[in-house]
Protein backbone atom coordinates (compact mmCIF):
# COMPACT_ATOMS: atom_id res chain seq x y z
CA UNK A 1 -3.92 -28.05 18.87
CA UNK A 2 -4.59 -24.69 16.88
CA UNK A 3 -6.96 -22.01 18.74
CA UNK A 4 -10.25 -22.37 17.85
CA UNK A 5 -12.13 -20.81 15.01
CA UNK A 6 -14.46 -19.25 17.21
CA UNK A 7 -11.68 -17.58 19.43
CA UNK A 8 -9.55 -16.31 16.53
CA UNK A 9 -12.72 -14.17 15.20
CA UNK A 10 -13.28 -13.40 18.77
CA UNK A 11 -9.82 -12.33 18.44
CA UNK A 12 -9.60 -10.34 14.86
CA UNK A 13 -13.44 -8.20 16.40
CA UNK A 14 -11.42 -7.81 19.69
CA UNK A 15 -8.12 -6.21 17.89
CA UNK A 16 -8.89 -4.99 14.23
CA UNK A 17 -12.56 -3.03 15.52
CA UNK A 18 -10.32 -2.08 18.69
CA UNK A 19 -9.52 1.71 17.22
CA UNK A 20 -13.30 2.00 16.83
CA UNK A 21 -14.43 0.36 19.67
CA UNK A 22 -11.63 2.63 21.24
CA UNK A 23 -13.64 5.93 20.31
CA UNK A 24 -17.08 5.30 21.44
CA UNK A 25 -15.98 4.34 24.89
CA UNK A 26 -13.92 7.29 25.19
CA UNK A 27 -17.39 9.23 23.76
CA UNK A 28 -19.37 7.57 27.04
CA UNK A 29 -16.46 8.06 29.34
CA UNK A 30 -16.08 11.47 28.49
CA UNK A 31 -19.83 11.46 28.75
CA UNK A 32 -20.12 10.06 32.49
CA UNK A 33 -17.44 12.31 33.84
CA UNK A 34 -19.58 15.24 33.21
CA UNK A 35 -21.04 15.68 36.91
CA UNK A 36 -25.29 16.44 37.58
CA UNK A 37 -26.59 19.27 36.63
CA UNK A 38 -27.84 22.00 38.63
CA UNK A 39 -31.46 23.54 38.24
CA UNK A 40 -30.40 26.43 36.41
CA UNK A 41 -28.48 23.99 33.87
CA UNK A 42 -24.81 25.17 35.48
CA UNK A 43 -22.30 21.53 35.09
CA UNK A 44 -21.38 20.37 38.64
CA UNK A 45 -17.79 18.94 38.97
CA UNK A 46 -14.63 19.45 37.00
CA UNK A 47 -15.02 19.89 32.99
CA UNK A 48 -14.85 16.97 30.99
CA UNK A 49 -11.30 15.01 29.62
CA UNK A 50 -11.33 16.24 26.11
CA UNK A 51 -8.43 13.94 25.34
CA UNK A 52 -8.52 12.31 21.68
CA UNK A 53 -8.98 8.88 21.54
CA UNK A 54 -6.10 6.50 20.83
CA UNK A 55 -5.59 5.59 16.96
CA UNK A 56 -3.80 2.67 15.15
CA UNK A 57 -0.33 4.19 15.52
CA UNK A 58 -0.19 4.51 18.88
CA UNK A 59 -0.87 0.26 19.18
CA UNK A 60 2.23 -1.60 20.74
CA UNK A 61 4.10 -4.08 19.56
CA UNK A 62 2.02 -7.06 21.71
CA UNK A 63 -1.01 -5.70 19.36
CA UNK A 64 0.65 -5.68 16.25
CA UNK A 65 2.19 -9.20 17.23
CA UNK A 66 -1.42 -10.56 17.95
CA UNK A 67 -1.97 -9.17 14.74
CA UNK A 68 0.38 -10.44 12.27
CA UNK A 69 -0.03 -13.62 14.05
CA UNK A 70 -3.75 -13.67 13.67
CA UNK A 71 -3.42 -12.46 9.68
CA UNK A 72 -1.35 -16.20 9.63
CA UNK A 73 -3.55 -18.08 11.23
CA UNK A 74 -6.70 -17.31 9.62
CA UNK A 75 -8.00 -18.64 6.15
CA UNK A 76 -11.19 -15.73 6.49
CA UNK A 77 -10.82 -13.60 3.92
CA UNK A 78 -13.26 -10.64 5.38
CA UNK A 79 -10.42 -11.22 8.61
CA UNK A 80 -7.64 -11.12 6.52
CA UNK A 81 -8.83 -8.10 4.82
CA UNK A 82 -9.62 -6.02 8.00
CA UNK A 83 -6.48 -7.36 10.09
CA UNK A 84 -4.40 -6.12 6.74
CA UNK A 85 -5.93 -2.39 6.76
CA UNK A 86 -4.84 -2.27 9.98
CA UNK A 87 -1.69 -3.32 9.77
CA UNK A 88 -1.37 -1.07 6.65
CA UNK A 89 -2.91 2.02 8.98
CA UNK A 90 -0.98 1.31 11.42
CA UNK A 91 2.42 1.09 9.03
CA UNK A 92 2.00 4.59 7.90
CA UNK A 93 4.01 5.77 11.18
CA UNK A 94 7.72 5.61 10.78
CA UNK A 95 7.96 3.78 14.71
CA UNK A 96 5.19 1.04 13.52
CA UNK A 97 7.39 0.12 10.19
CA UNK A 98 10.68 -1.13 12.03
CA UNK A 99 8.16 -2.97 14.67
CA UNK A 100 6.22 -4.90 12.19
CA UNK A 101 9.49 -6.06 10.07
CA UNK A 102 10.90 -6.96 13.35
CA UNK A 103 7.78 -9.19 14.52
CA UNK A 104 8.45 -11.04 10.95
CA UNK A 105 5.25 -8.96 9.67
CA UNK A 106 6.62 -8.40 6.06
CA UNK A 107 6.85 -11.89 5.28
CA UNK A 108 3.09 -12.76 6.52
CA UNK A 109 1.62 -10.01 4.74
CA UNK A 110 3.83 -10.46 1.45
CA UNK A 111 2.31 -14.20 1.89
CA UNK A 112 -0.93 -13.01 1.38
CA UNK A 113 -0.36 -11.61 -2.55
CA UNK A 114 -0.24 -15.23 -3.41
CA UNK A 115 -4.23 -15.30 -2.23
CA UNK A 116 -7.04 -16.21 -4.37
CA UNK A 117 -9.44 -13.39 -3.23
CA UNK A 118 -8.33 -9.51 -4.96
CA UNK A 119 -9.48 -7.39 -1.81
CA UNK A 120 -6.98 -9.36 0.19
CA UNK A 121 -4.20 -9.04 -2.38
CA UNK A 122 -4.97 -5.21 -2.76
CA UNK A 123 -5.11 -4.70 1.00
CA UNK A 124 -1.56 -6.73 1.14
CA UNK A 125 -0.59 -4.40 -1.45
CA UNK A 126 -1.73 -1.36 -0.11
CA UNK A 127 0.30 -2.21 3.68
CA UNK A 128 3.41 -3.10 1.77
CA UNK A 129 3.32 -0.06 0.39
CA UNK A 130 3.34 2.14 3.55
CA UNK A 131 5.84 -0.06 5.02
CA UNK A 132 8.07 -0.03 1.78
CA UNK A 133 8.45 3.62 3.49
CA UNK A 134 11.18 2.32 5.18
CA UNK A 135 14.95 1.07 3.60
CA UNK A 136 15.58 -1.49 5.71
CA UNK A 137 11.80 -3.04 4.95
CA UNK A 138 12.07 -2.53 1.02
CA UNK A 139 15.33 -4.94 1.71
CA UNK A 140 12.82 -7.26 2.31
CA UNK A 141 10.23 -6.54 0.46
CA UNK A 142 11.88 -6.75 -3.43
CA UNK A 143 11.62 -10.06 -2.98
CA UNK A 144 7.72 -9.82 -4.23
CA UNK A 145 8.67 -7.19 -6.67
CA UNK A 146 8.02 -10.07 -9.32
CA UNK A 147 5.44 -11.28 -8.16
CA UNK A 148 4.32 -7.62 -7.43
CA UNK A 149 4.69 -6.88 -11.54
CA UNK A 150 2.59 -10.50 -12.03
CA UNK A 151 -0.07 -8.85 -10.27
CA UNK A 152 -0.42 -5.57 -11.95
CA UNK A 153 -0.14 -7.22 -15.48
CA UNK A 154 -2.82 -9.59 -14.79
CA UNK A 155 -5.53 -7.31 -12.83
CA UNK A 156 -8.40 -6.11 -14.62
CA UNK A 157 -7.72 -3.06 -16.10
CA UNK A 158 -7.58 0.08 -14.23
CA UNK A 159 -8.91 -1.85 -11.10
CA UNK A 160 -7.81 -1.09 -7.18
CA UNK A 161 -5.58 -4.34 -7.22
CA UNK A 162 -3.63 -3.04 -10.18
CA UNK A 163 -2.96 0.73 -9.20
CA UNK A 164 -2.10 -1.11 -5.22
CA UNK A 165 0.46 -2.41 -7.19
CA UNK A 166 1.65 -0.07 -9.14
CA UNK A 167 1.99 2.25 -6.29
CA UNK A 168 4.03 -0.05 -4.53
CA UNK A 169 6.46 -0.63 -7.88
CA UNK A 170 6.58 3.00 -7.70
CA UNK A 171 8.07 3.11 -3.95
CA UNK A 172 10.18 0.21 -4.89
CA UNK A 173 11.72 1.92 -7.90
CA UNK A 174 12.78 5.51 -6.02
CA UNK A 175 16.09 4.15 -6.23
CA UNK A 176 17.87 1.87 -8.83
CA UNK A 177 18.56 -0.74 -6.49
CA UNK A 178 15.96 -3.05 -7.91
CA UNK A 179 14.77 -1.67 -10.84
CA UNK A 180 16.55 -4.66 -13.42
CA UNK A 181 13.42 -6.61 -11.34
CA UNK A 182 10.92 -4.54 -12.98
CA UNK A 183 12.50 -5.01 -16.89
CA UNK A 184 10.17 -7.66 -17.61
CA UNK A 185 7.15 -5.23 -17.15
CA UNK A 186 8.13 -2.39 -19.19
CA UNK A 187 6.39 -3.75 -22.26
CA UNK A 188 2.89 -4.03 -19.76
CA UNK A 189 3.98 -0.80 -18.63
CA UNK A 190 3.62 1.20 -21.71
CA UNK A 191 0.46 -1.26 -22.46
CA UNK A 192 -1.40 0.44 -19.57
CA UNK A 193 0.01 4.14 -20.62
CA UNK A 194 -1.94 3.65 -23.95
CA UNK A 195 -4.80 1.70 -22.74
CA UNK A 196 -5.44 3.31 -19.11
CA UNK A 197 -7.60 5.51 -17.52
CA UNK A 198 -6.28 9.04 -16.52
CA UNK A 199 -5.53 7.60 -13.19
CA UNK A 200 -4.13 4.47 -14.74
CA UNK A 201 -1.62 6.26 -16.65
CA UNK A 202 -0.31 8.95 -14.38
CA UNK A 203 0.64 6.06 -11.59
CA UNK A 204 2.71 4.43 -14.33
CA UNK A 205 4.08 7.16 -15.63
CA UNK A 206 5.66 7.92 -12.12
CA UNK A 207 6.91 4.19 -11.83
CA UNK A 208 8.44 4.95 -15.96
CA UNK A 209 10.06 8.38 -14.79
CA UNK A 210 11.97 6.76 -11.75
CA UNK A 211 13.07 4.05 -13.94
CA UNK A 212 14.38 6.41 -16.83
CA UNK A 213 16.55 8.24 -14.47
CA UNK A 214 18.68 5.06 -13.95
CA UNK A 215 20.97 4.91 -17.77
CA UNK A 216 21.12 1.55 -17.40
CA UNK A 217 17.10 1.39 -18.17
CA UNK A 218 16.98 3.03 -20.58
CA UNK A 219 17.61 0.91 -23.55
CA UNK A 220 15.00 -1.51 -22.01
CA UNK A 221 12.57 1.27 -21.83
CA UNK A 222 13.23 2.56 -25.32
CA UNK A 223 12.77 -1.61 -26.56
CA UNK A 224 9.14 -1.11 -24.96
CA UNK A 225 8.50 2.38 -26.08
CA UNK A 226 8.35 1.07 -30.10
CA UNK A 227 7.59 4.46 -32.93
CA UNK A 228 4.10 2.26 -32.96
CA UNK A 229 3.26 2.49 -29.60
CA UNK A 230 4.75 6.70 -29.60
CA UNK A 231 2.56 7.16 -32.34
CA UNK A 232 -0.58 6.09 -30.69
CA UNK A 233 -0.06 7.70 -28.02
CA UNK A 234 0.86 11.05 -29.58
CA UNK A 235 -2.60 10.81 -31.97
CA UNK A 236 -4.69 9.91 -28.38
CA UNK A 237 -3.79 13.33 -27.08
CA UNK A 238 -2.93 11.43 -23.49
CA UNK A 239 -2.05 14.67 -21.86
CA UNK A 240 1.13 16.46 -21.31
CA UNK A 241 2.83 14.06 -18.89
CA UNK A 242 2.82 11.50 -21.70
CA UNK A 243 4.46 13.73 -24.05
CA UNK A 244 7.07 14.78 -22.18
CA UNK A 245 7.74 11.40 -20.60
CA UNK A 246 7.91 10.06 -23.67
CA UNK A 247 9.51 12.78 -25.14
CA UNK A 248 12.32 12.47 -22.10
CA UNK A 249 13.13 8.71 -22.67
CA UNK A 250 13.69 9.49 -26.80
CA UNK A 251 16.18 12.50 -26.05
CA UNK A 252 17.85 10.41 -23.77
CA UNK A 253 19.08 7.99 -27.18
CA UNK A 254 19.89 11.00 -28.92
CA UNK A 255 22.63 12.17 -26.31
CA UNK A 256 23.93 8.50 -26.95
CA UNK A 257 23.13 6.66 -23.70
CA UNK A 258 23.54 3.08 -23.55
C-alpha cells in the first residue's frame, strides 16, 4: 500500500520548507550559544558560531531522492509546485545536475509539463532549465523539446509559463544538435516577435539568433520571416535587436545560403 496522504505532506513541509526551517534554527542556536551576561553588559563565554546556514545546494543525494520521489507520488499541486522550486534551486549547482539525472529526476519533472495546473508546468519549466545546464542532461531532456514548443505556443501571451519555456528552448538551442525539433515553431516564433511585450520579444529573439547561426535553419527561418511580417515589424519600431536580427537572417539569403 502507498504512504499515506497525510505522511507525504508531512513529508514535502519536512523537506521542501527544510532550507527555511534550516535558517531560523541556526538564528536560535546561534542565539543560545551566546553565554549570560555580566552586570556591566560584557558577553560571558566564547563568541557566537557565525557560520551561514546550509542552502539547497549543499542537500545530498538521499534529499533530493526523497524529493523527486515525493514530486511522483503526489497529485497536490501547491506540493508539486514547492518540491519543483526546489529541485530547480537546488539544480542551479553544477554537482546537484548530474545527481538529479542520475536519481531518474529528469524524467519525473519533464512528467510534470503534461499537468493541467500552469504554476506547476512553469515551475517544471523553470528546473529543466537550470538542469539543461548540463550536456549530458539536455541528452535527455530534447525529448520534451516538442512538447516544450506546444507549451510556449499555447500560453497566454507574454505569461510566466510561456517565457519558462522559451528560456528553456533557448538553452536547448546553444548548439544545433536539436534545433530541426524547434522548425515547427518558427512561424509562432516570429508571431510573438511582432505581438510580444519587450520582454516577450527579446527571449525569442535569443532562441531566433542561436537558431540562425546553424545554415541549415535558415531557409526555415526565412519561410517564417515573410516581407509581411518584416514589414510590420519594421513600421512598429520594435527596437534595434529586431532590426538587426531580422536584418541578419535576410543577408544571410543574399550571400546564397541554403
Amino acid at each position: 500500500m502507498g504512504e499515506p496522504r497525510g505522511a507525504v505532506a508531512a513529508r514535502a513541509a519536512a523537506i521542501v520548507l527544510g532550507a527555511g526551517a534550516c535558517y531560523c534554527l541556526w538564528r536560535l542556536a546561534a542565539s543560545g550559544r551566546r553565554g549570560p551576561r555580566a552586570a556591566g553588559g560584557a558577553a560571558r563565554g566564547p563568541p557566537p558560531d557565525n557560520s551561514p546556514p546550509v542552502s539547497t545546494h549543499t542537500m545530498d543525494g538521499d534529499a533530493l531522492q526523497k524529493l523527486i520521489y515525493l514530486l511522483h507520488a503526489t497529485d497536490d499541486p501547491l506540493i508539486q509546485e514547492q518540491a519543483l522550486i526546489t529541485l530547480g534551486n537546488s539544480a542551479a549547482f553544477s554537482v546537484n545536475q548530474d545527481i538529479i539525472r542520475n536519481l531518474g529526476g529528469l524524467s519525473v519533472i519533464g512528467g510534470m509539463l503534461s499537468d493541467c495546473v500552469p504554476k506547476v508546468k512553469e515551475k517544471a519549466l523553470n528546473a529543466l532549465n537550470n538542469l539543461s545546464m548540463n550536456i549530458k542532461n539536455q541528452e535527455e531532456i530534447q525529448v520534451y523539446i516538442t512538447q516544450v514548443c506546444g507549451n510556449v505556443e499555447s500560453a497566454p501571451l507574454n505569461s510566466d509559463l510561456q517565457l519558462a519555456g522559451l528560456r528553456l528552448l533557448t538553452n536547448m538551442s546553444v548548439t544545433s544538435d536539436y534545433h530541426r525539433k524547434m522548425i515547427s515553431s518558427i512561424p509562432c516564433l516570429f508571431h510573438l516577435l511582432s505581438e510580444g511585450t519587450e520582454r516577450t520579444q527579446i527571449q525569442v529573439l535569443k532562441v531566433l539568433v542561436n537558431l540562425s547561426a546553424n545554415p541549415a535553419m535558415t531557409r526555415h527561418l526565412l519561410r517564417g520571416l515573410s516581407a509581411e511580417l518584416y514589414l510590420t515589424l519594421t513600421i512598429a519600431g520594435l527596437g534595434i535587436q529586431v532590426y538587426l536580427s531580422c536584418h541578419f537572417l535576410i543577408s544571410k539569403q543574399s550571400q546564397g545560403w541554403k
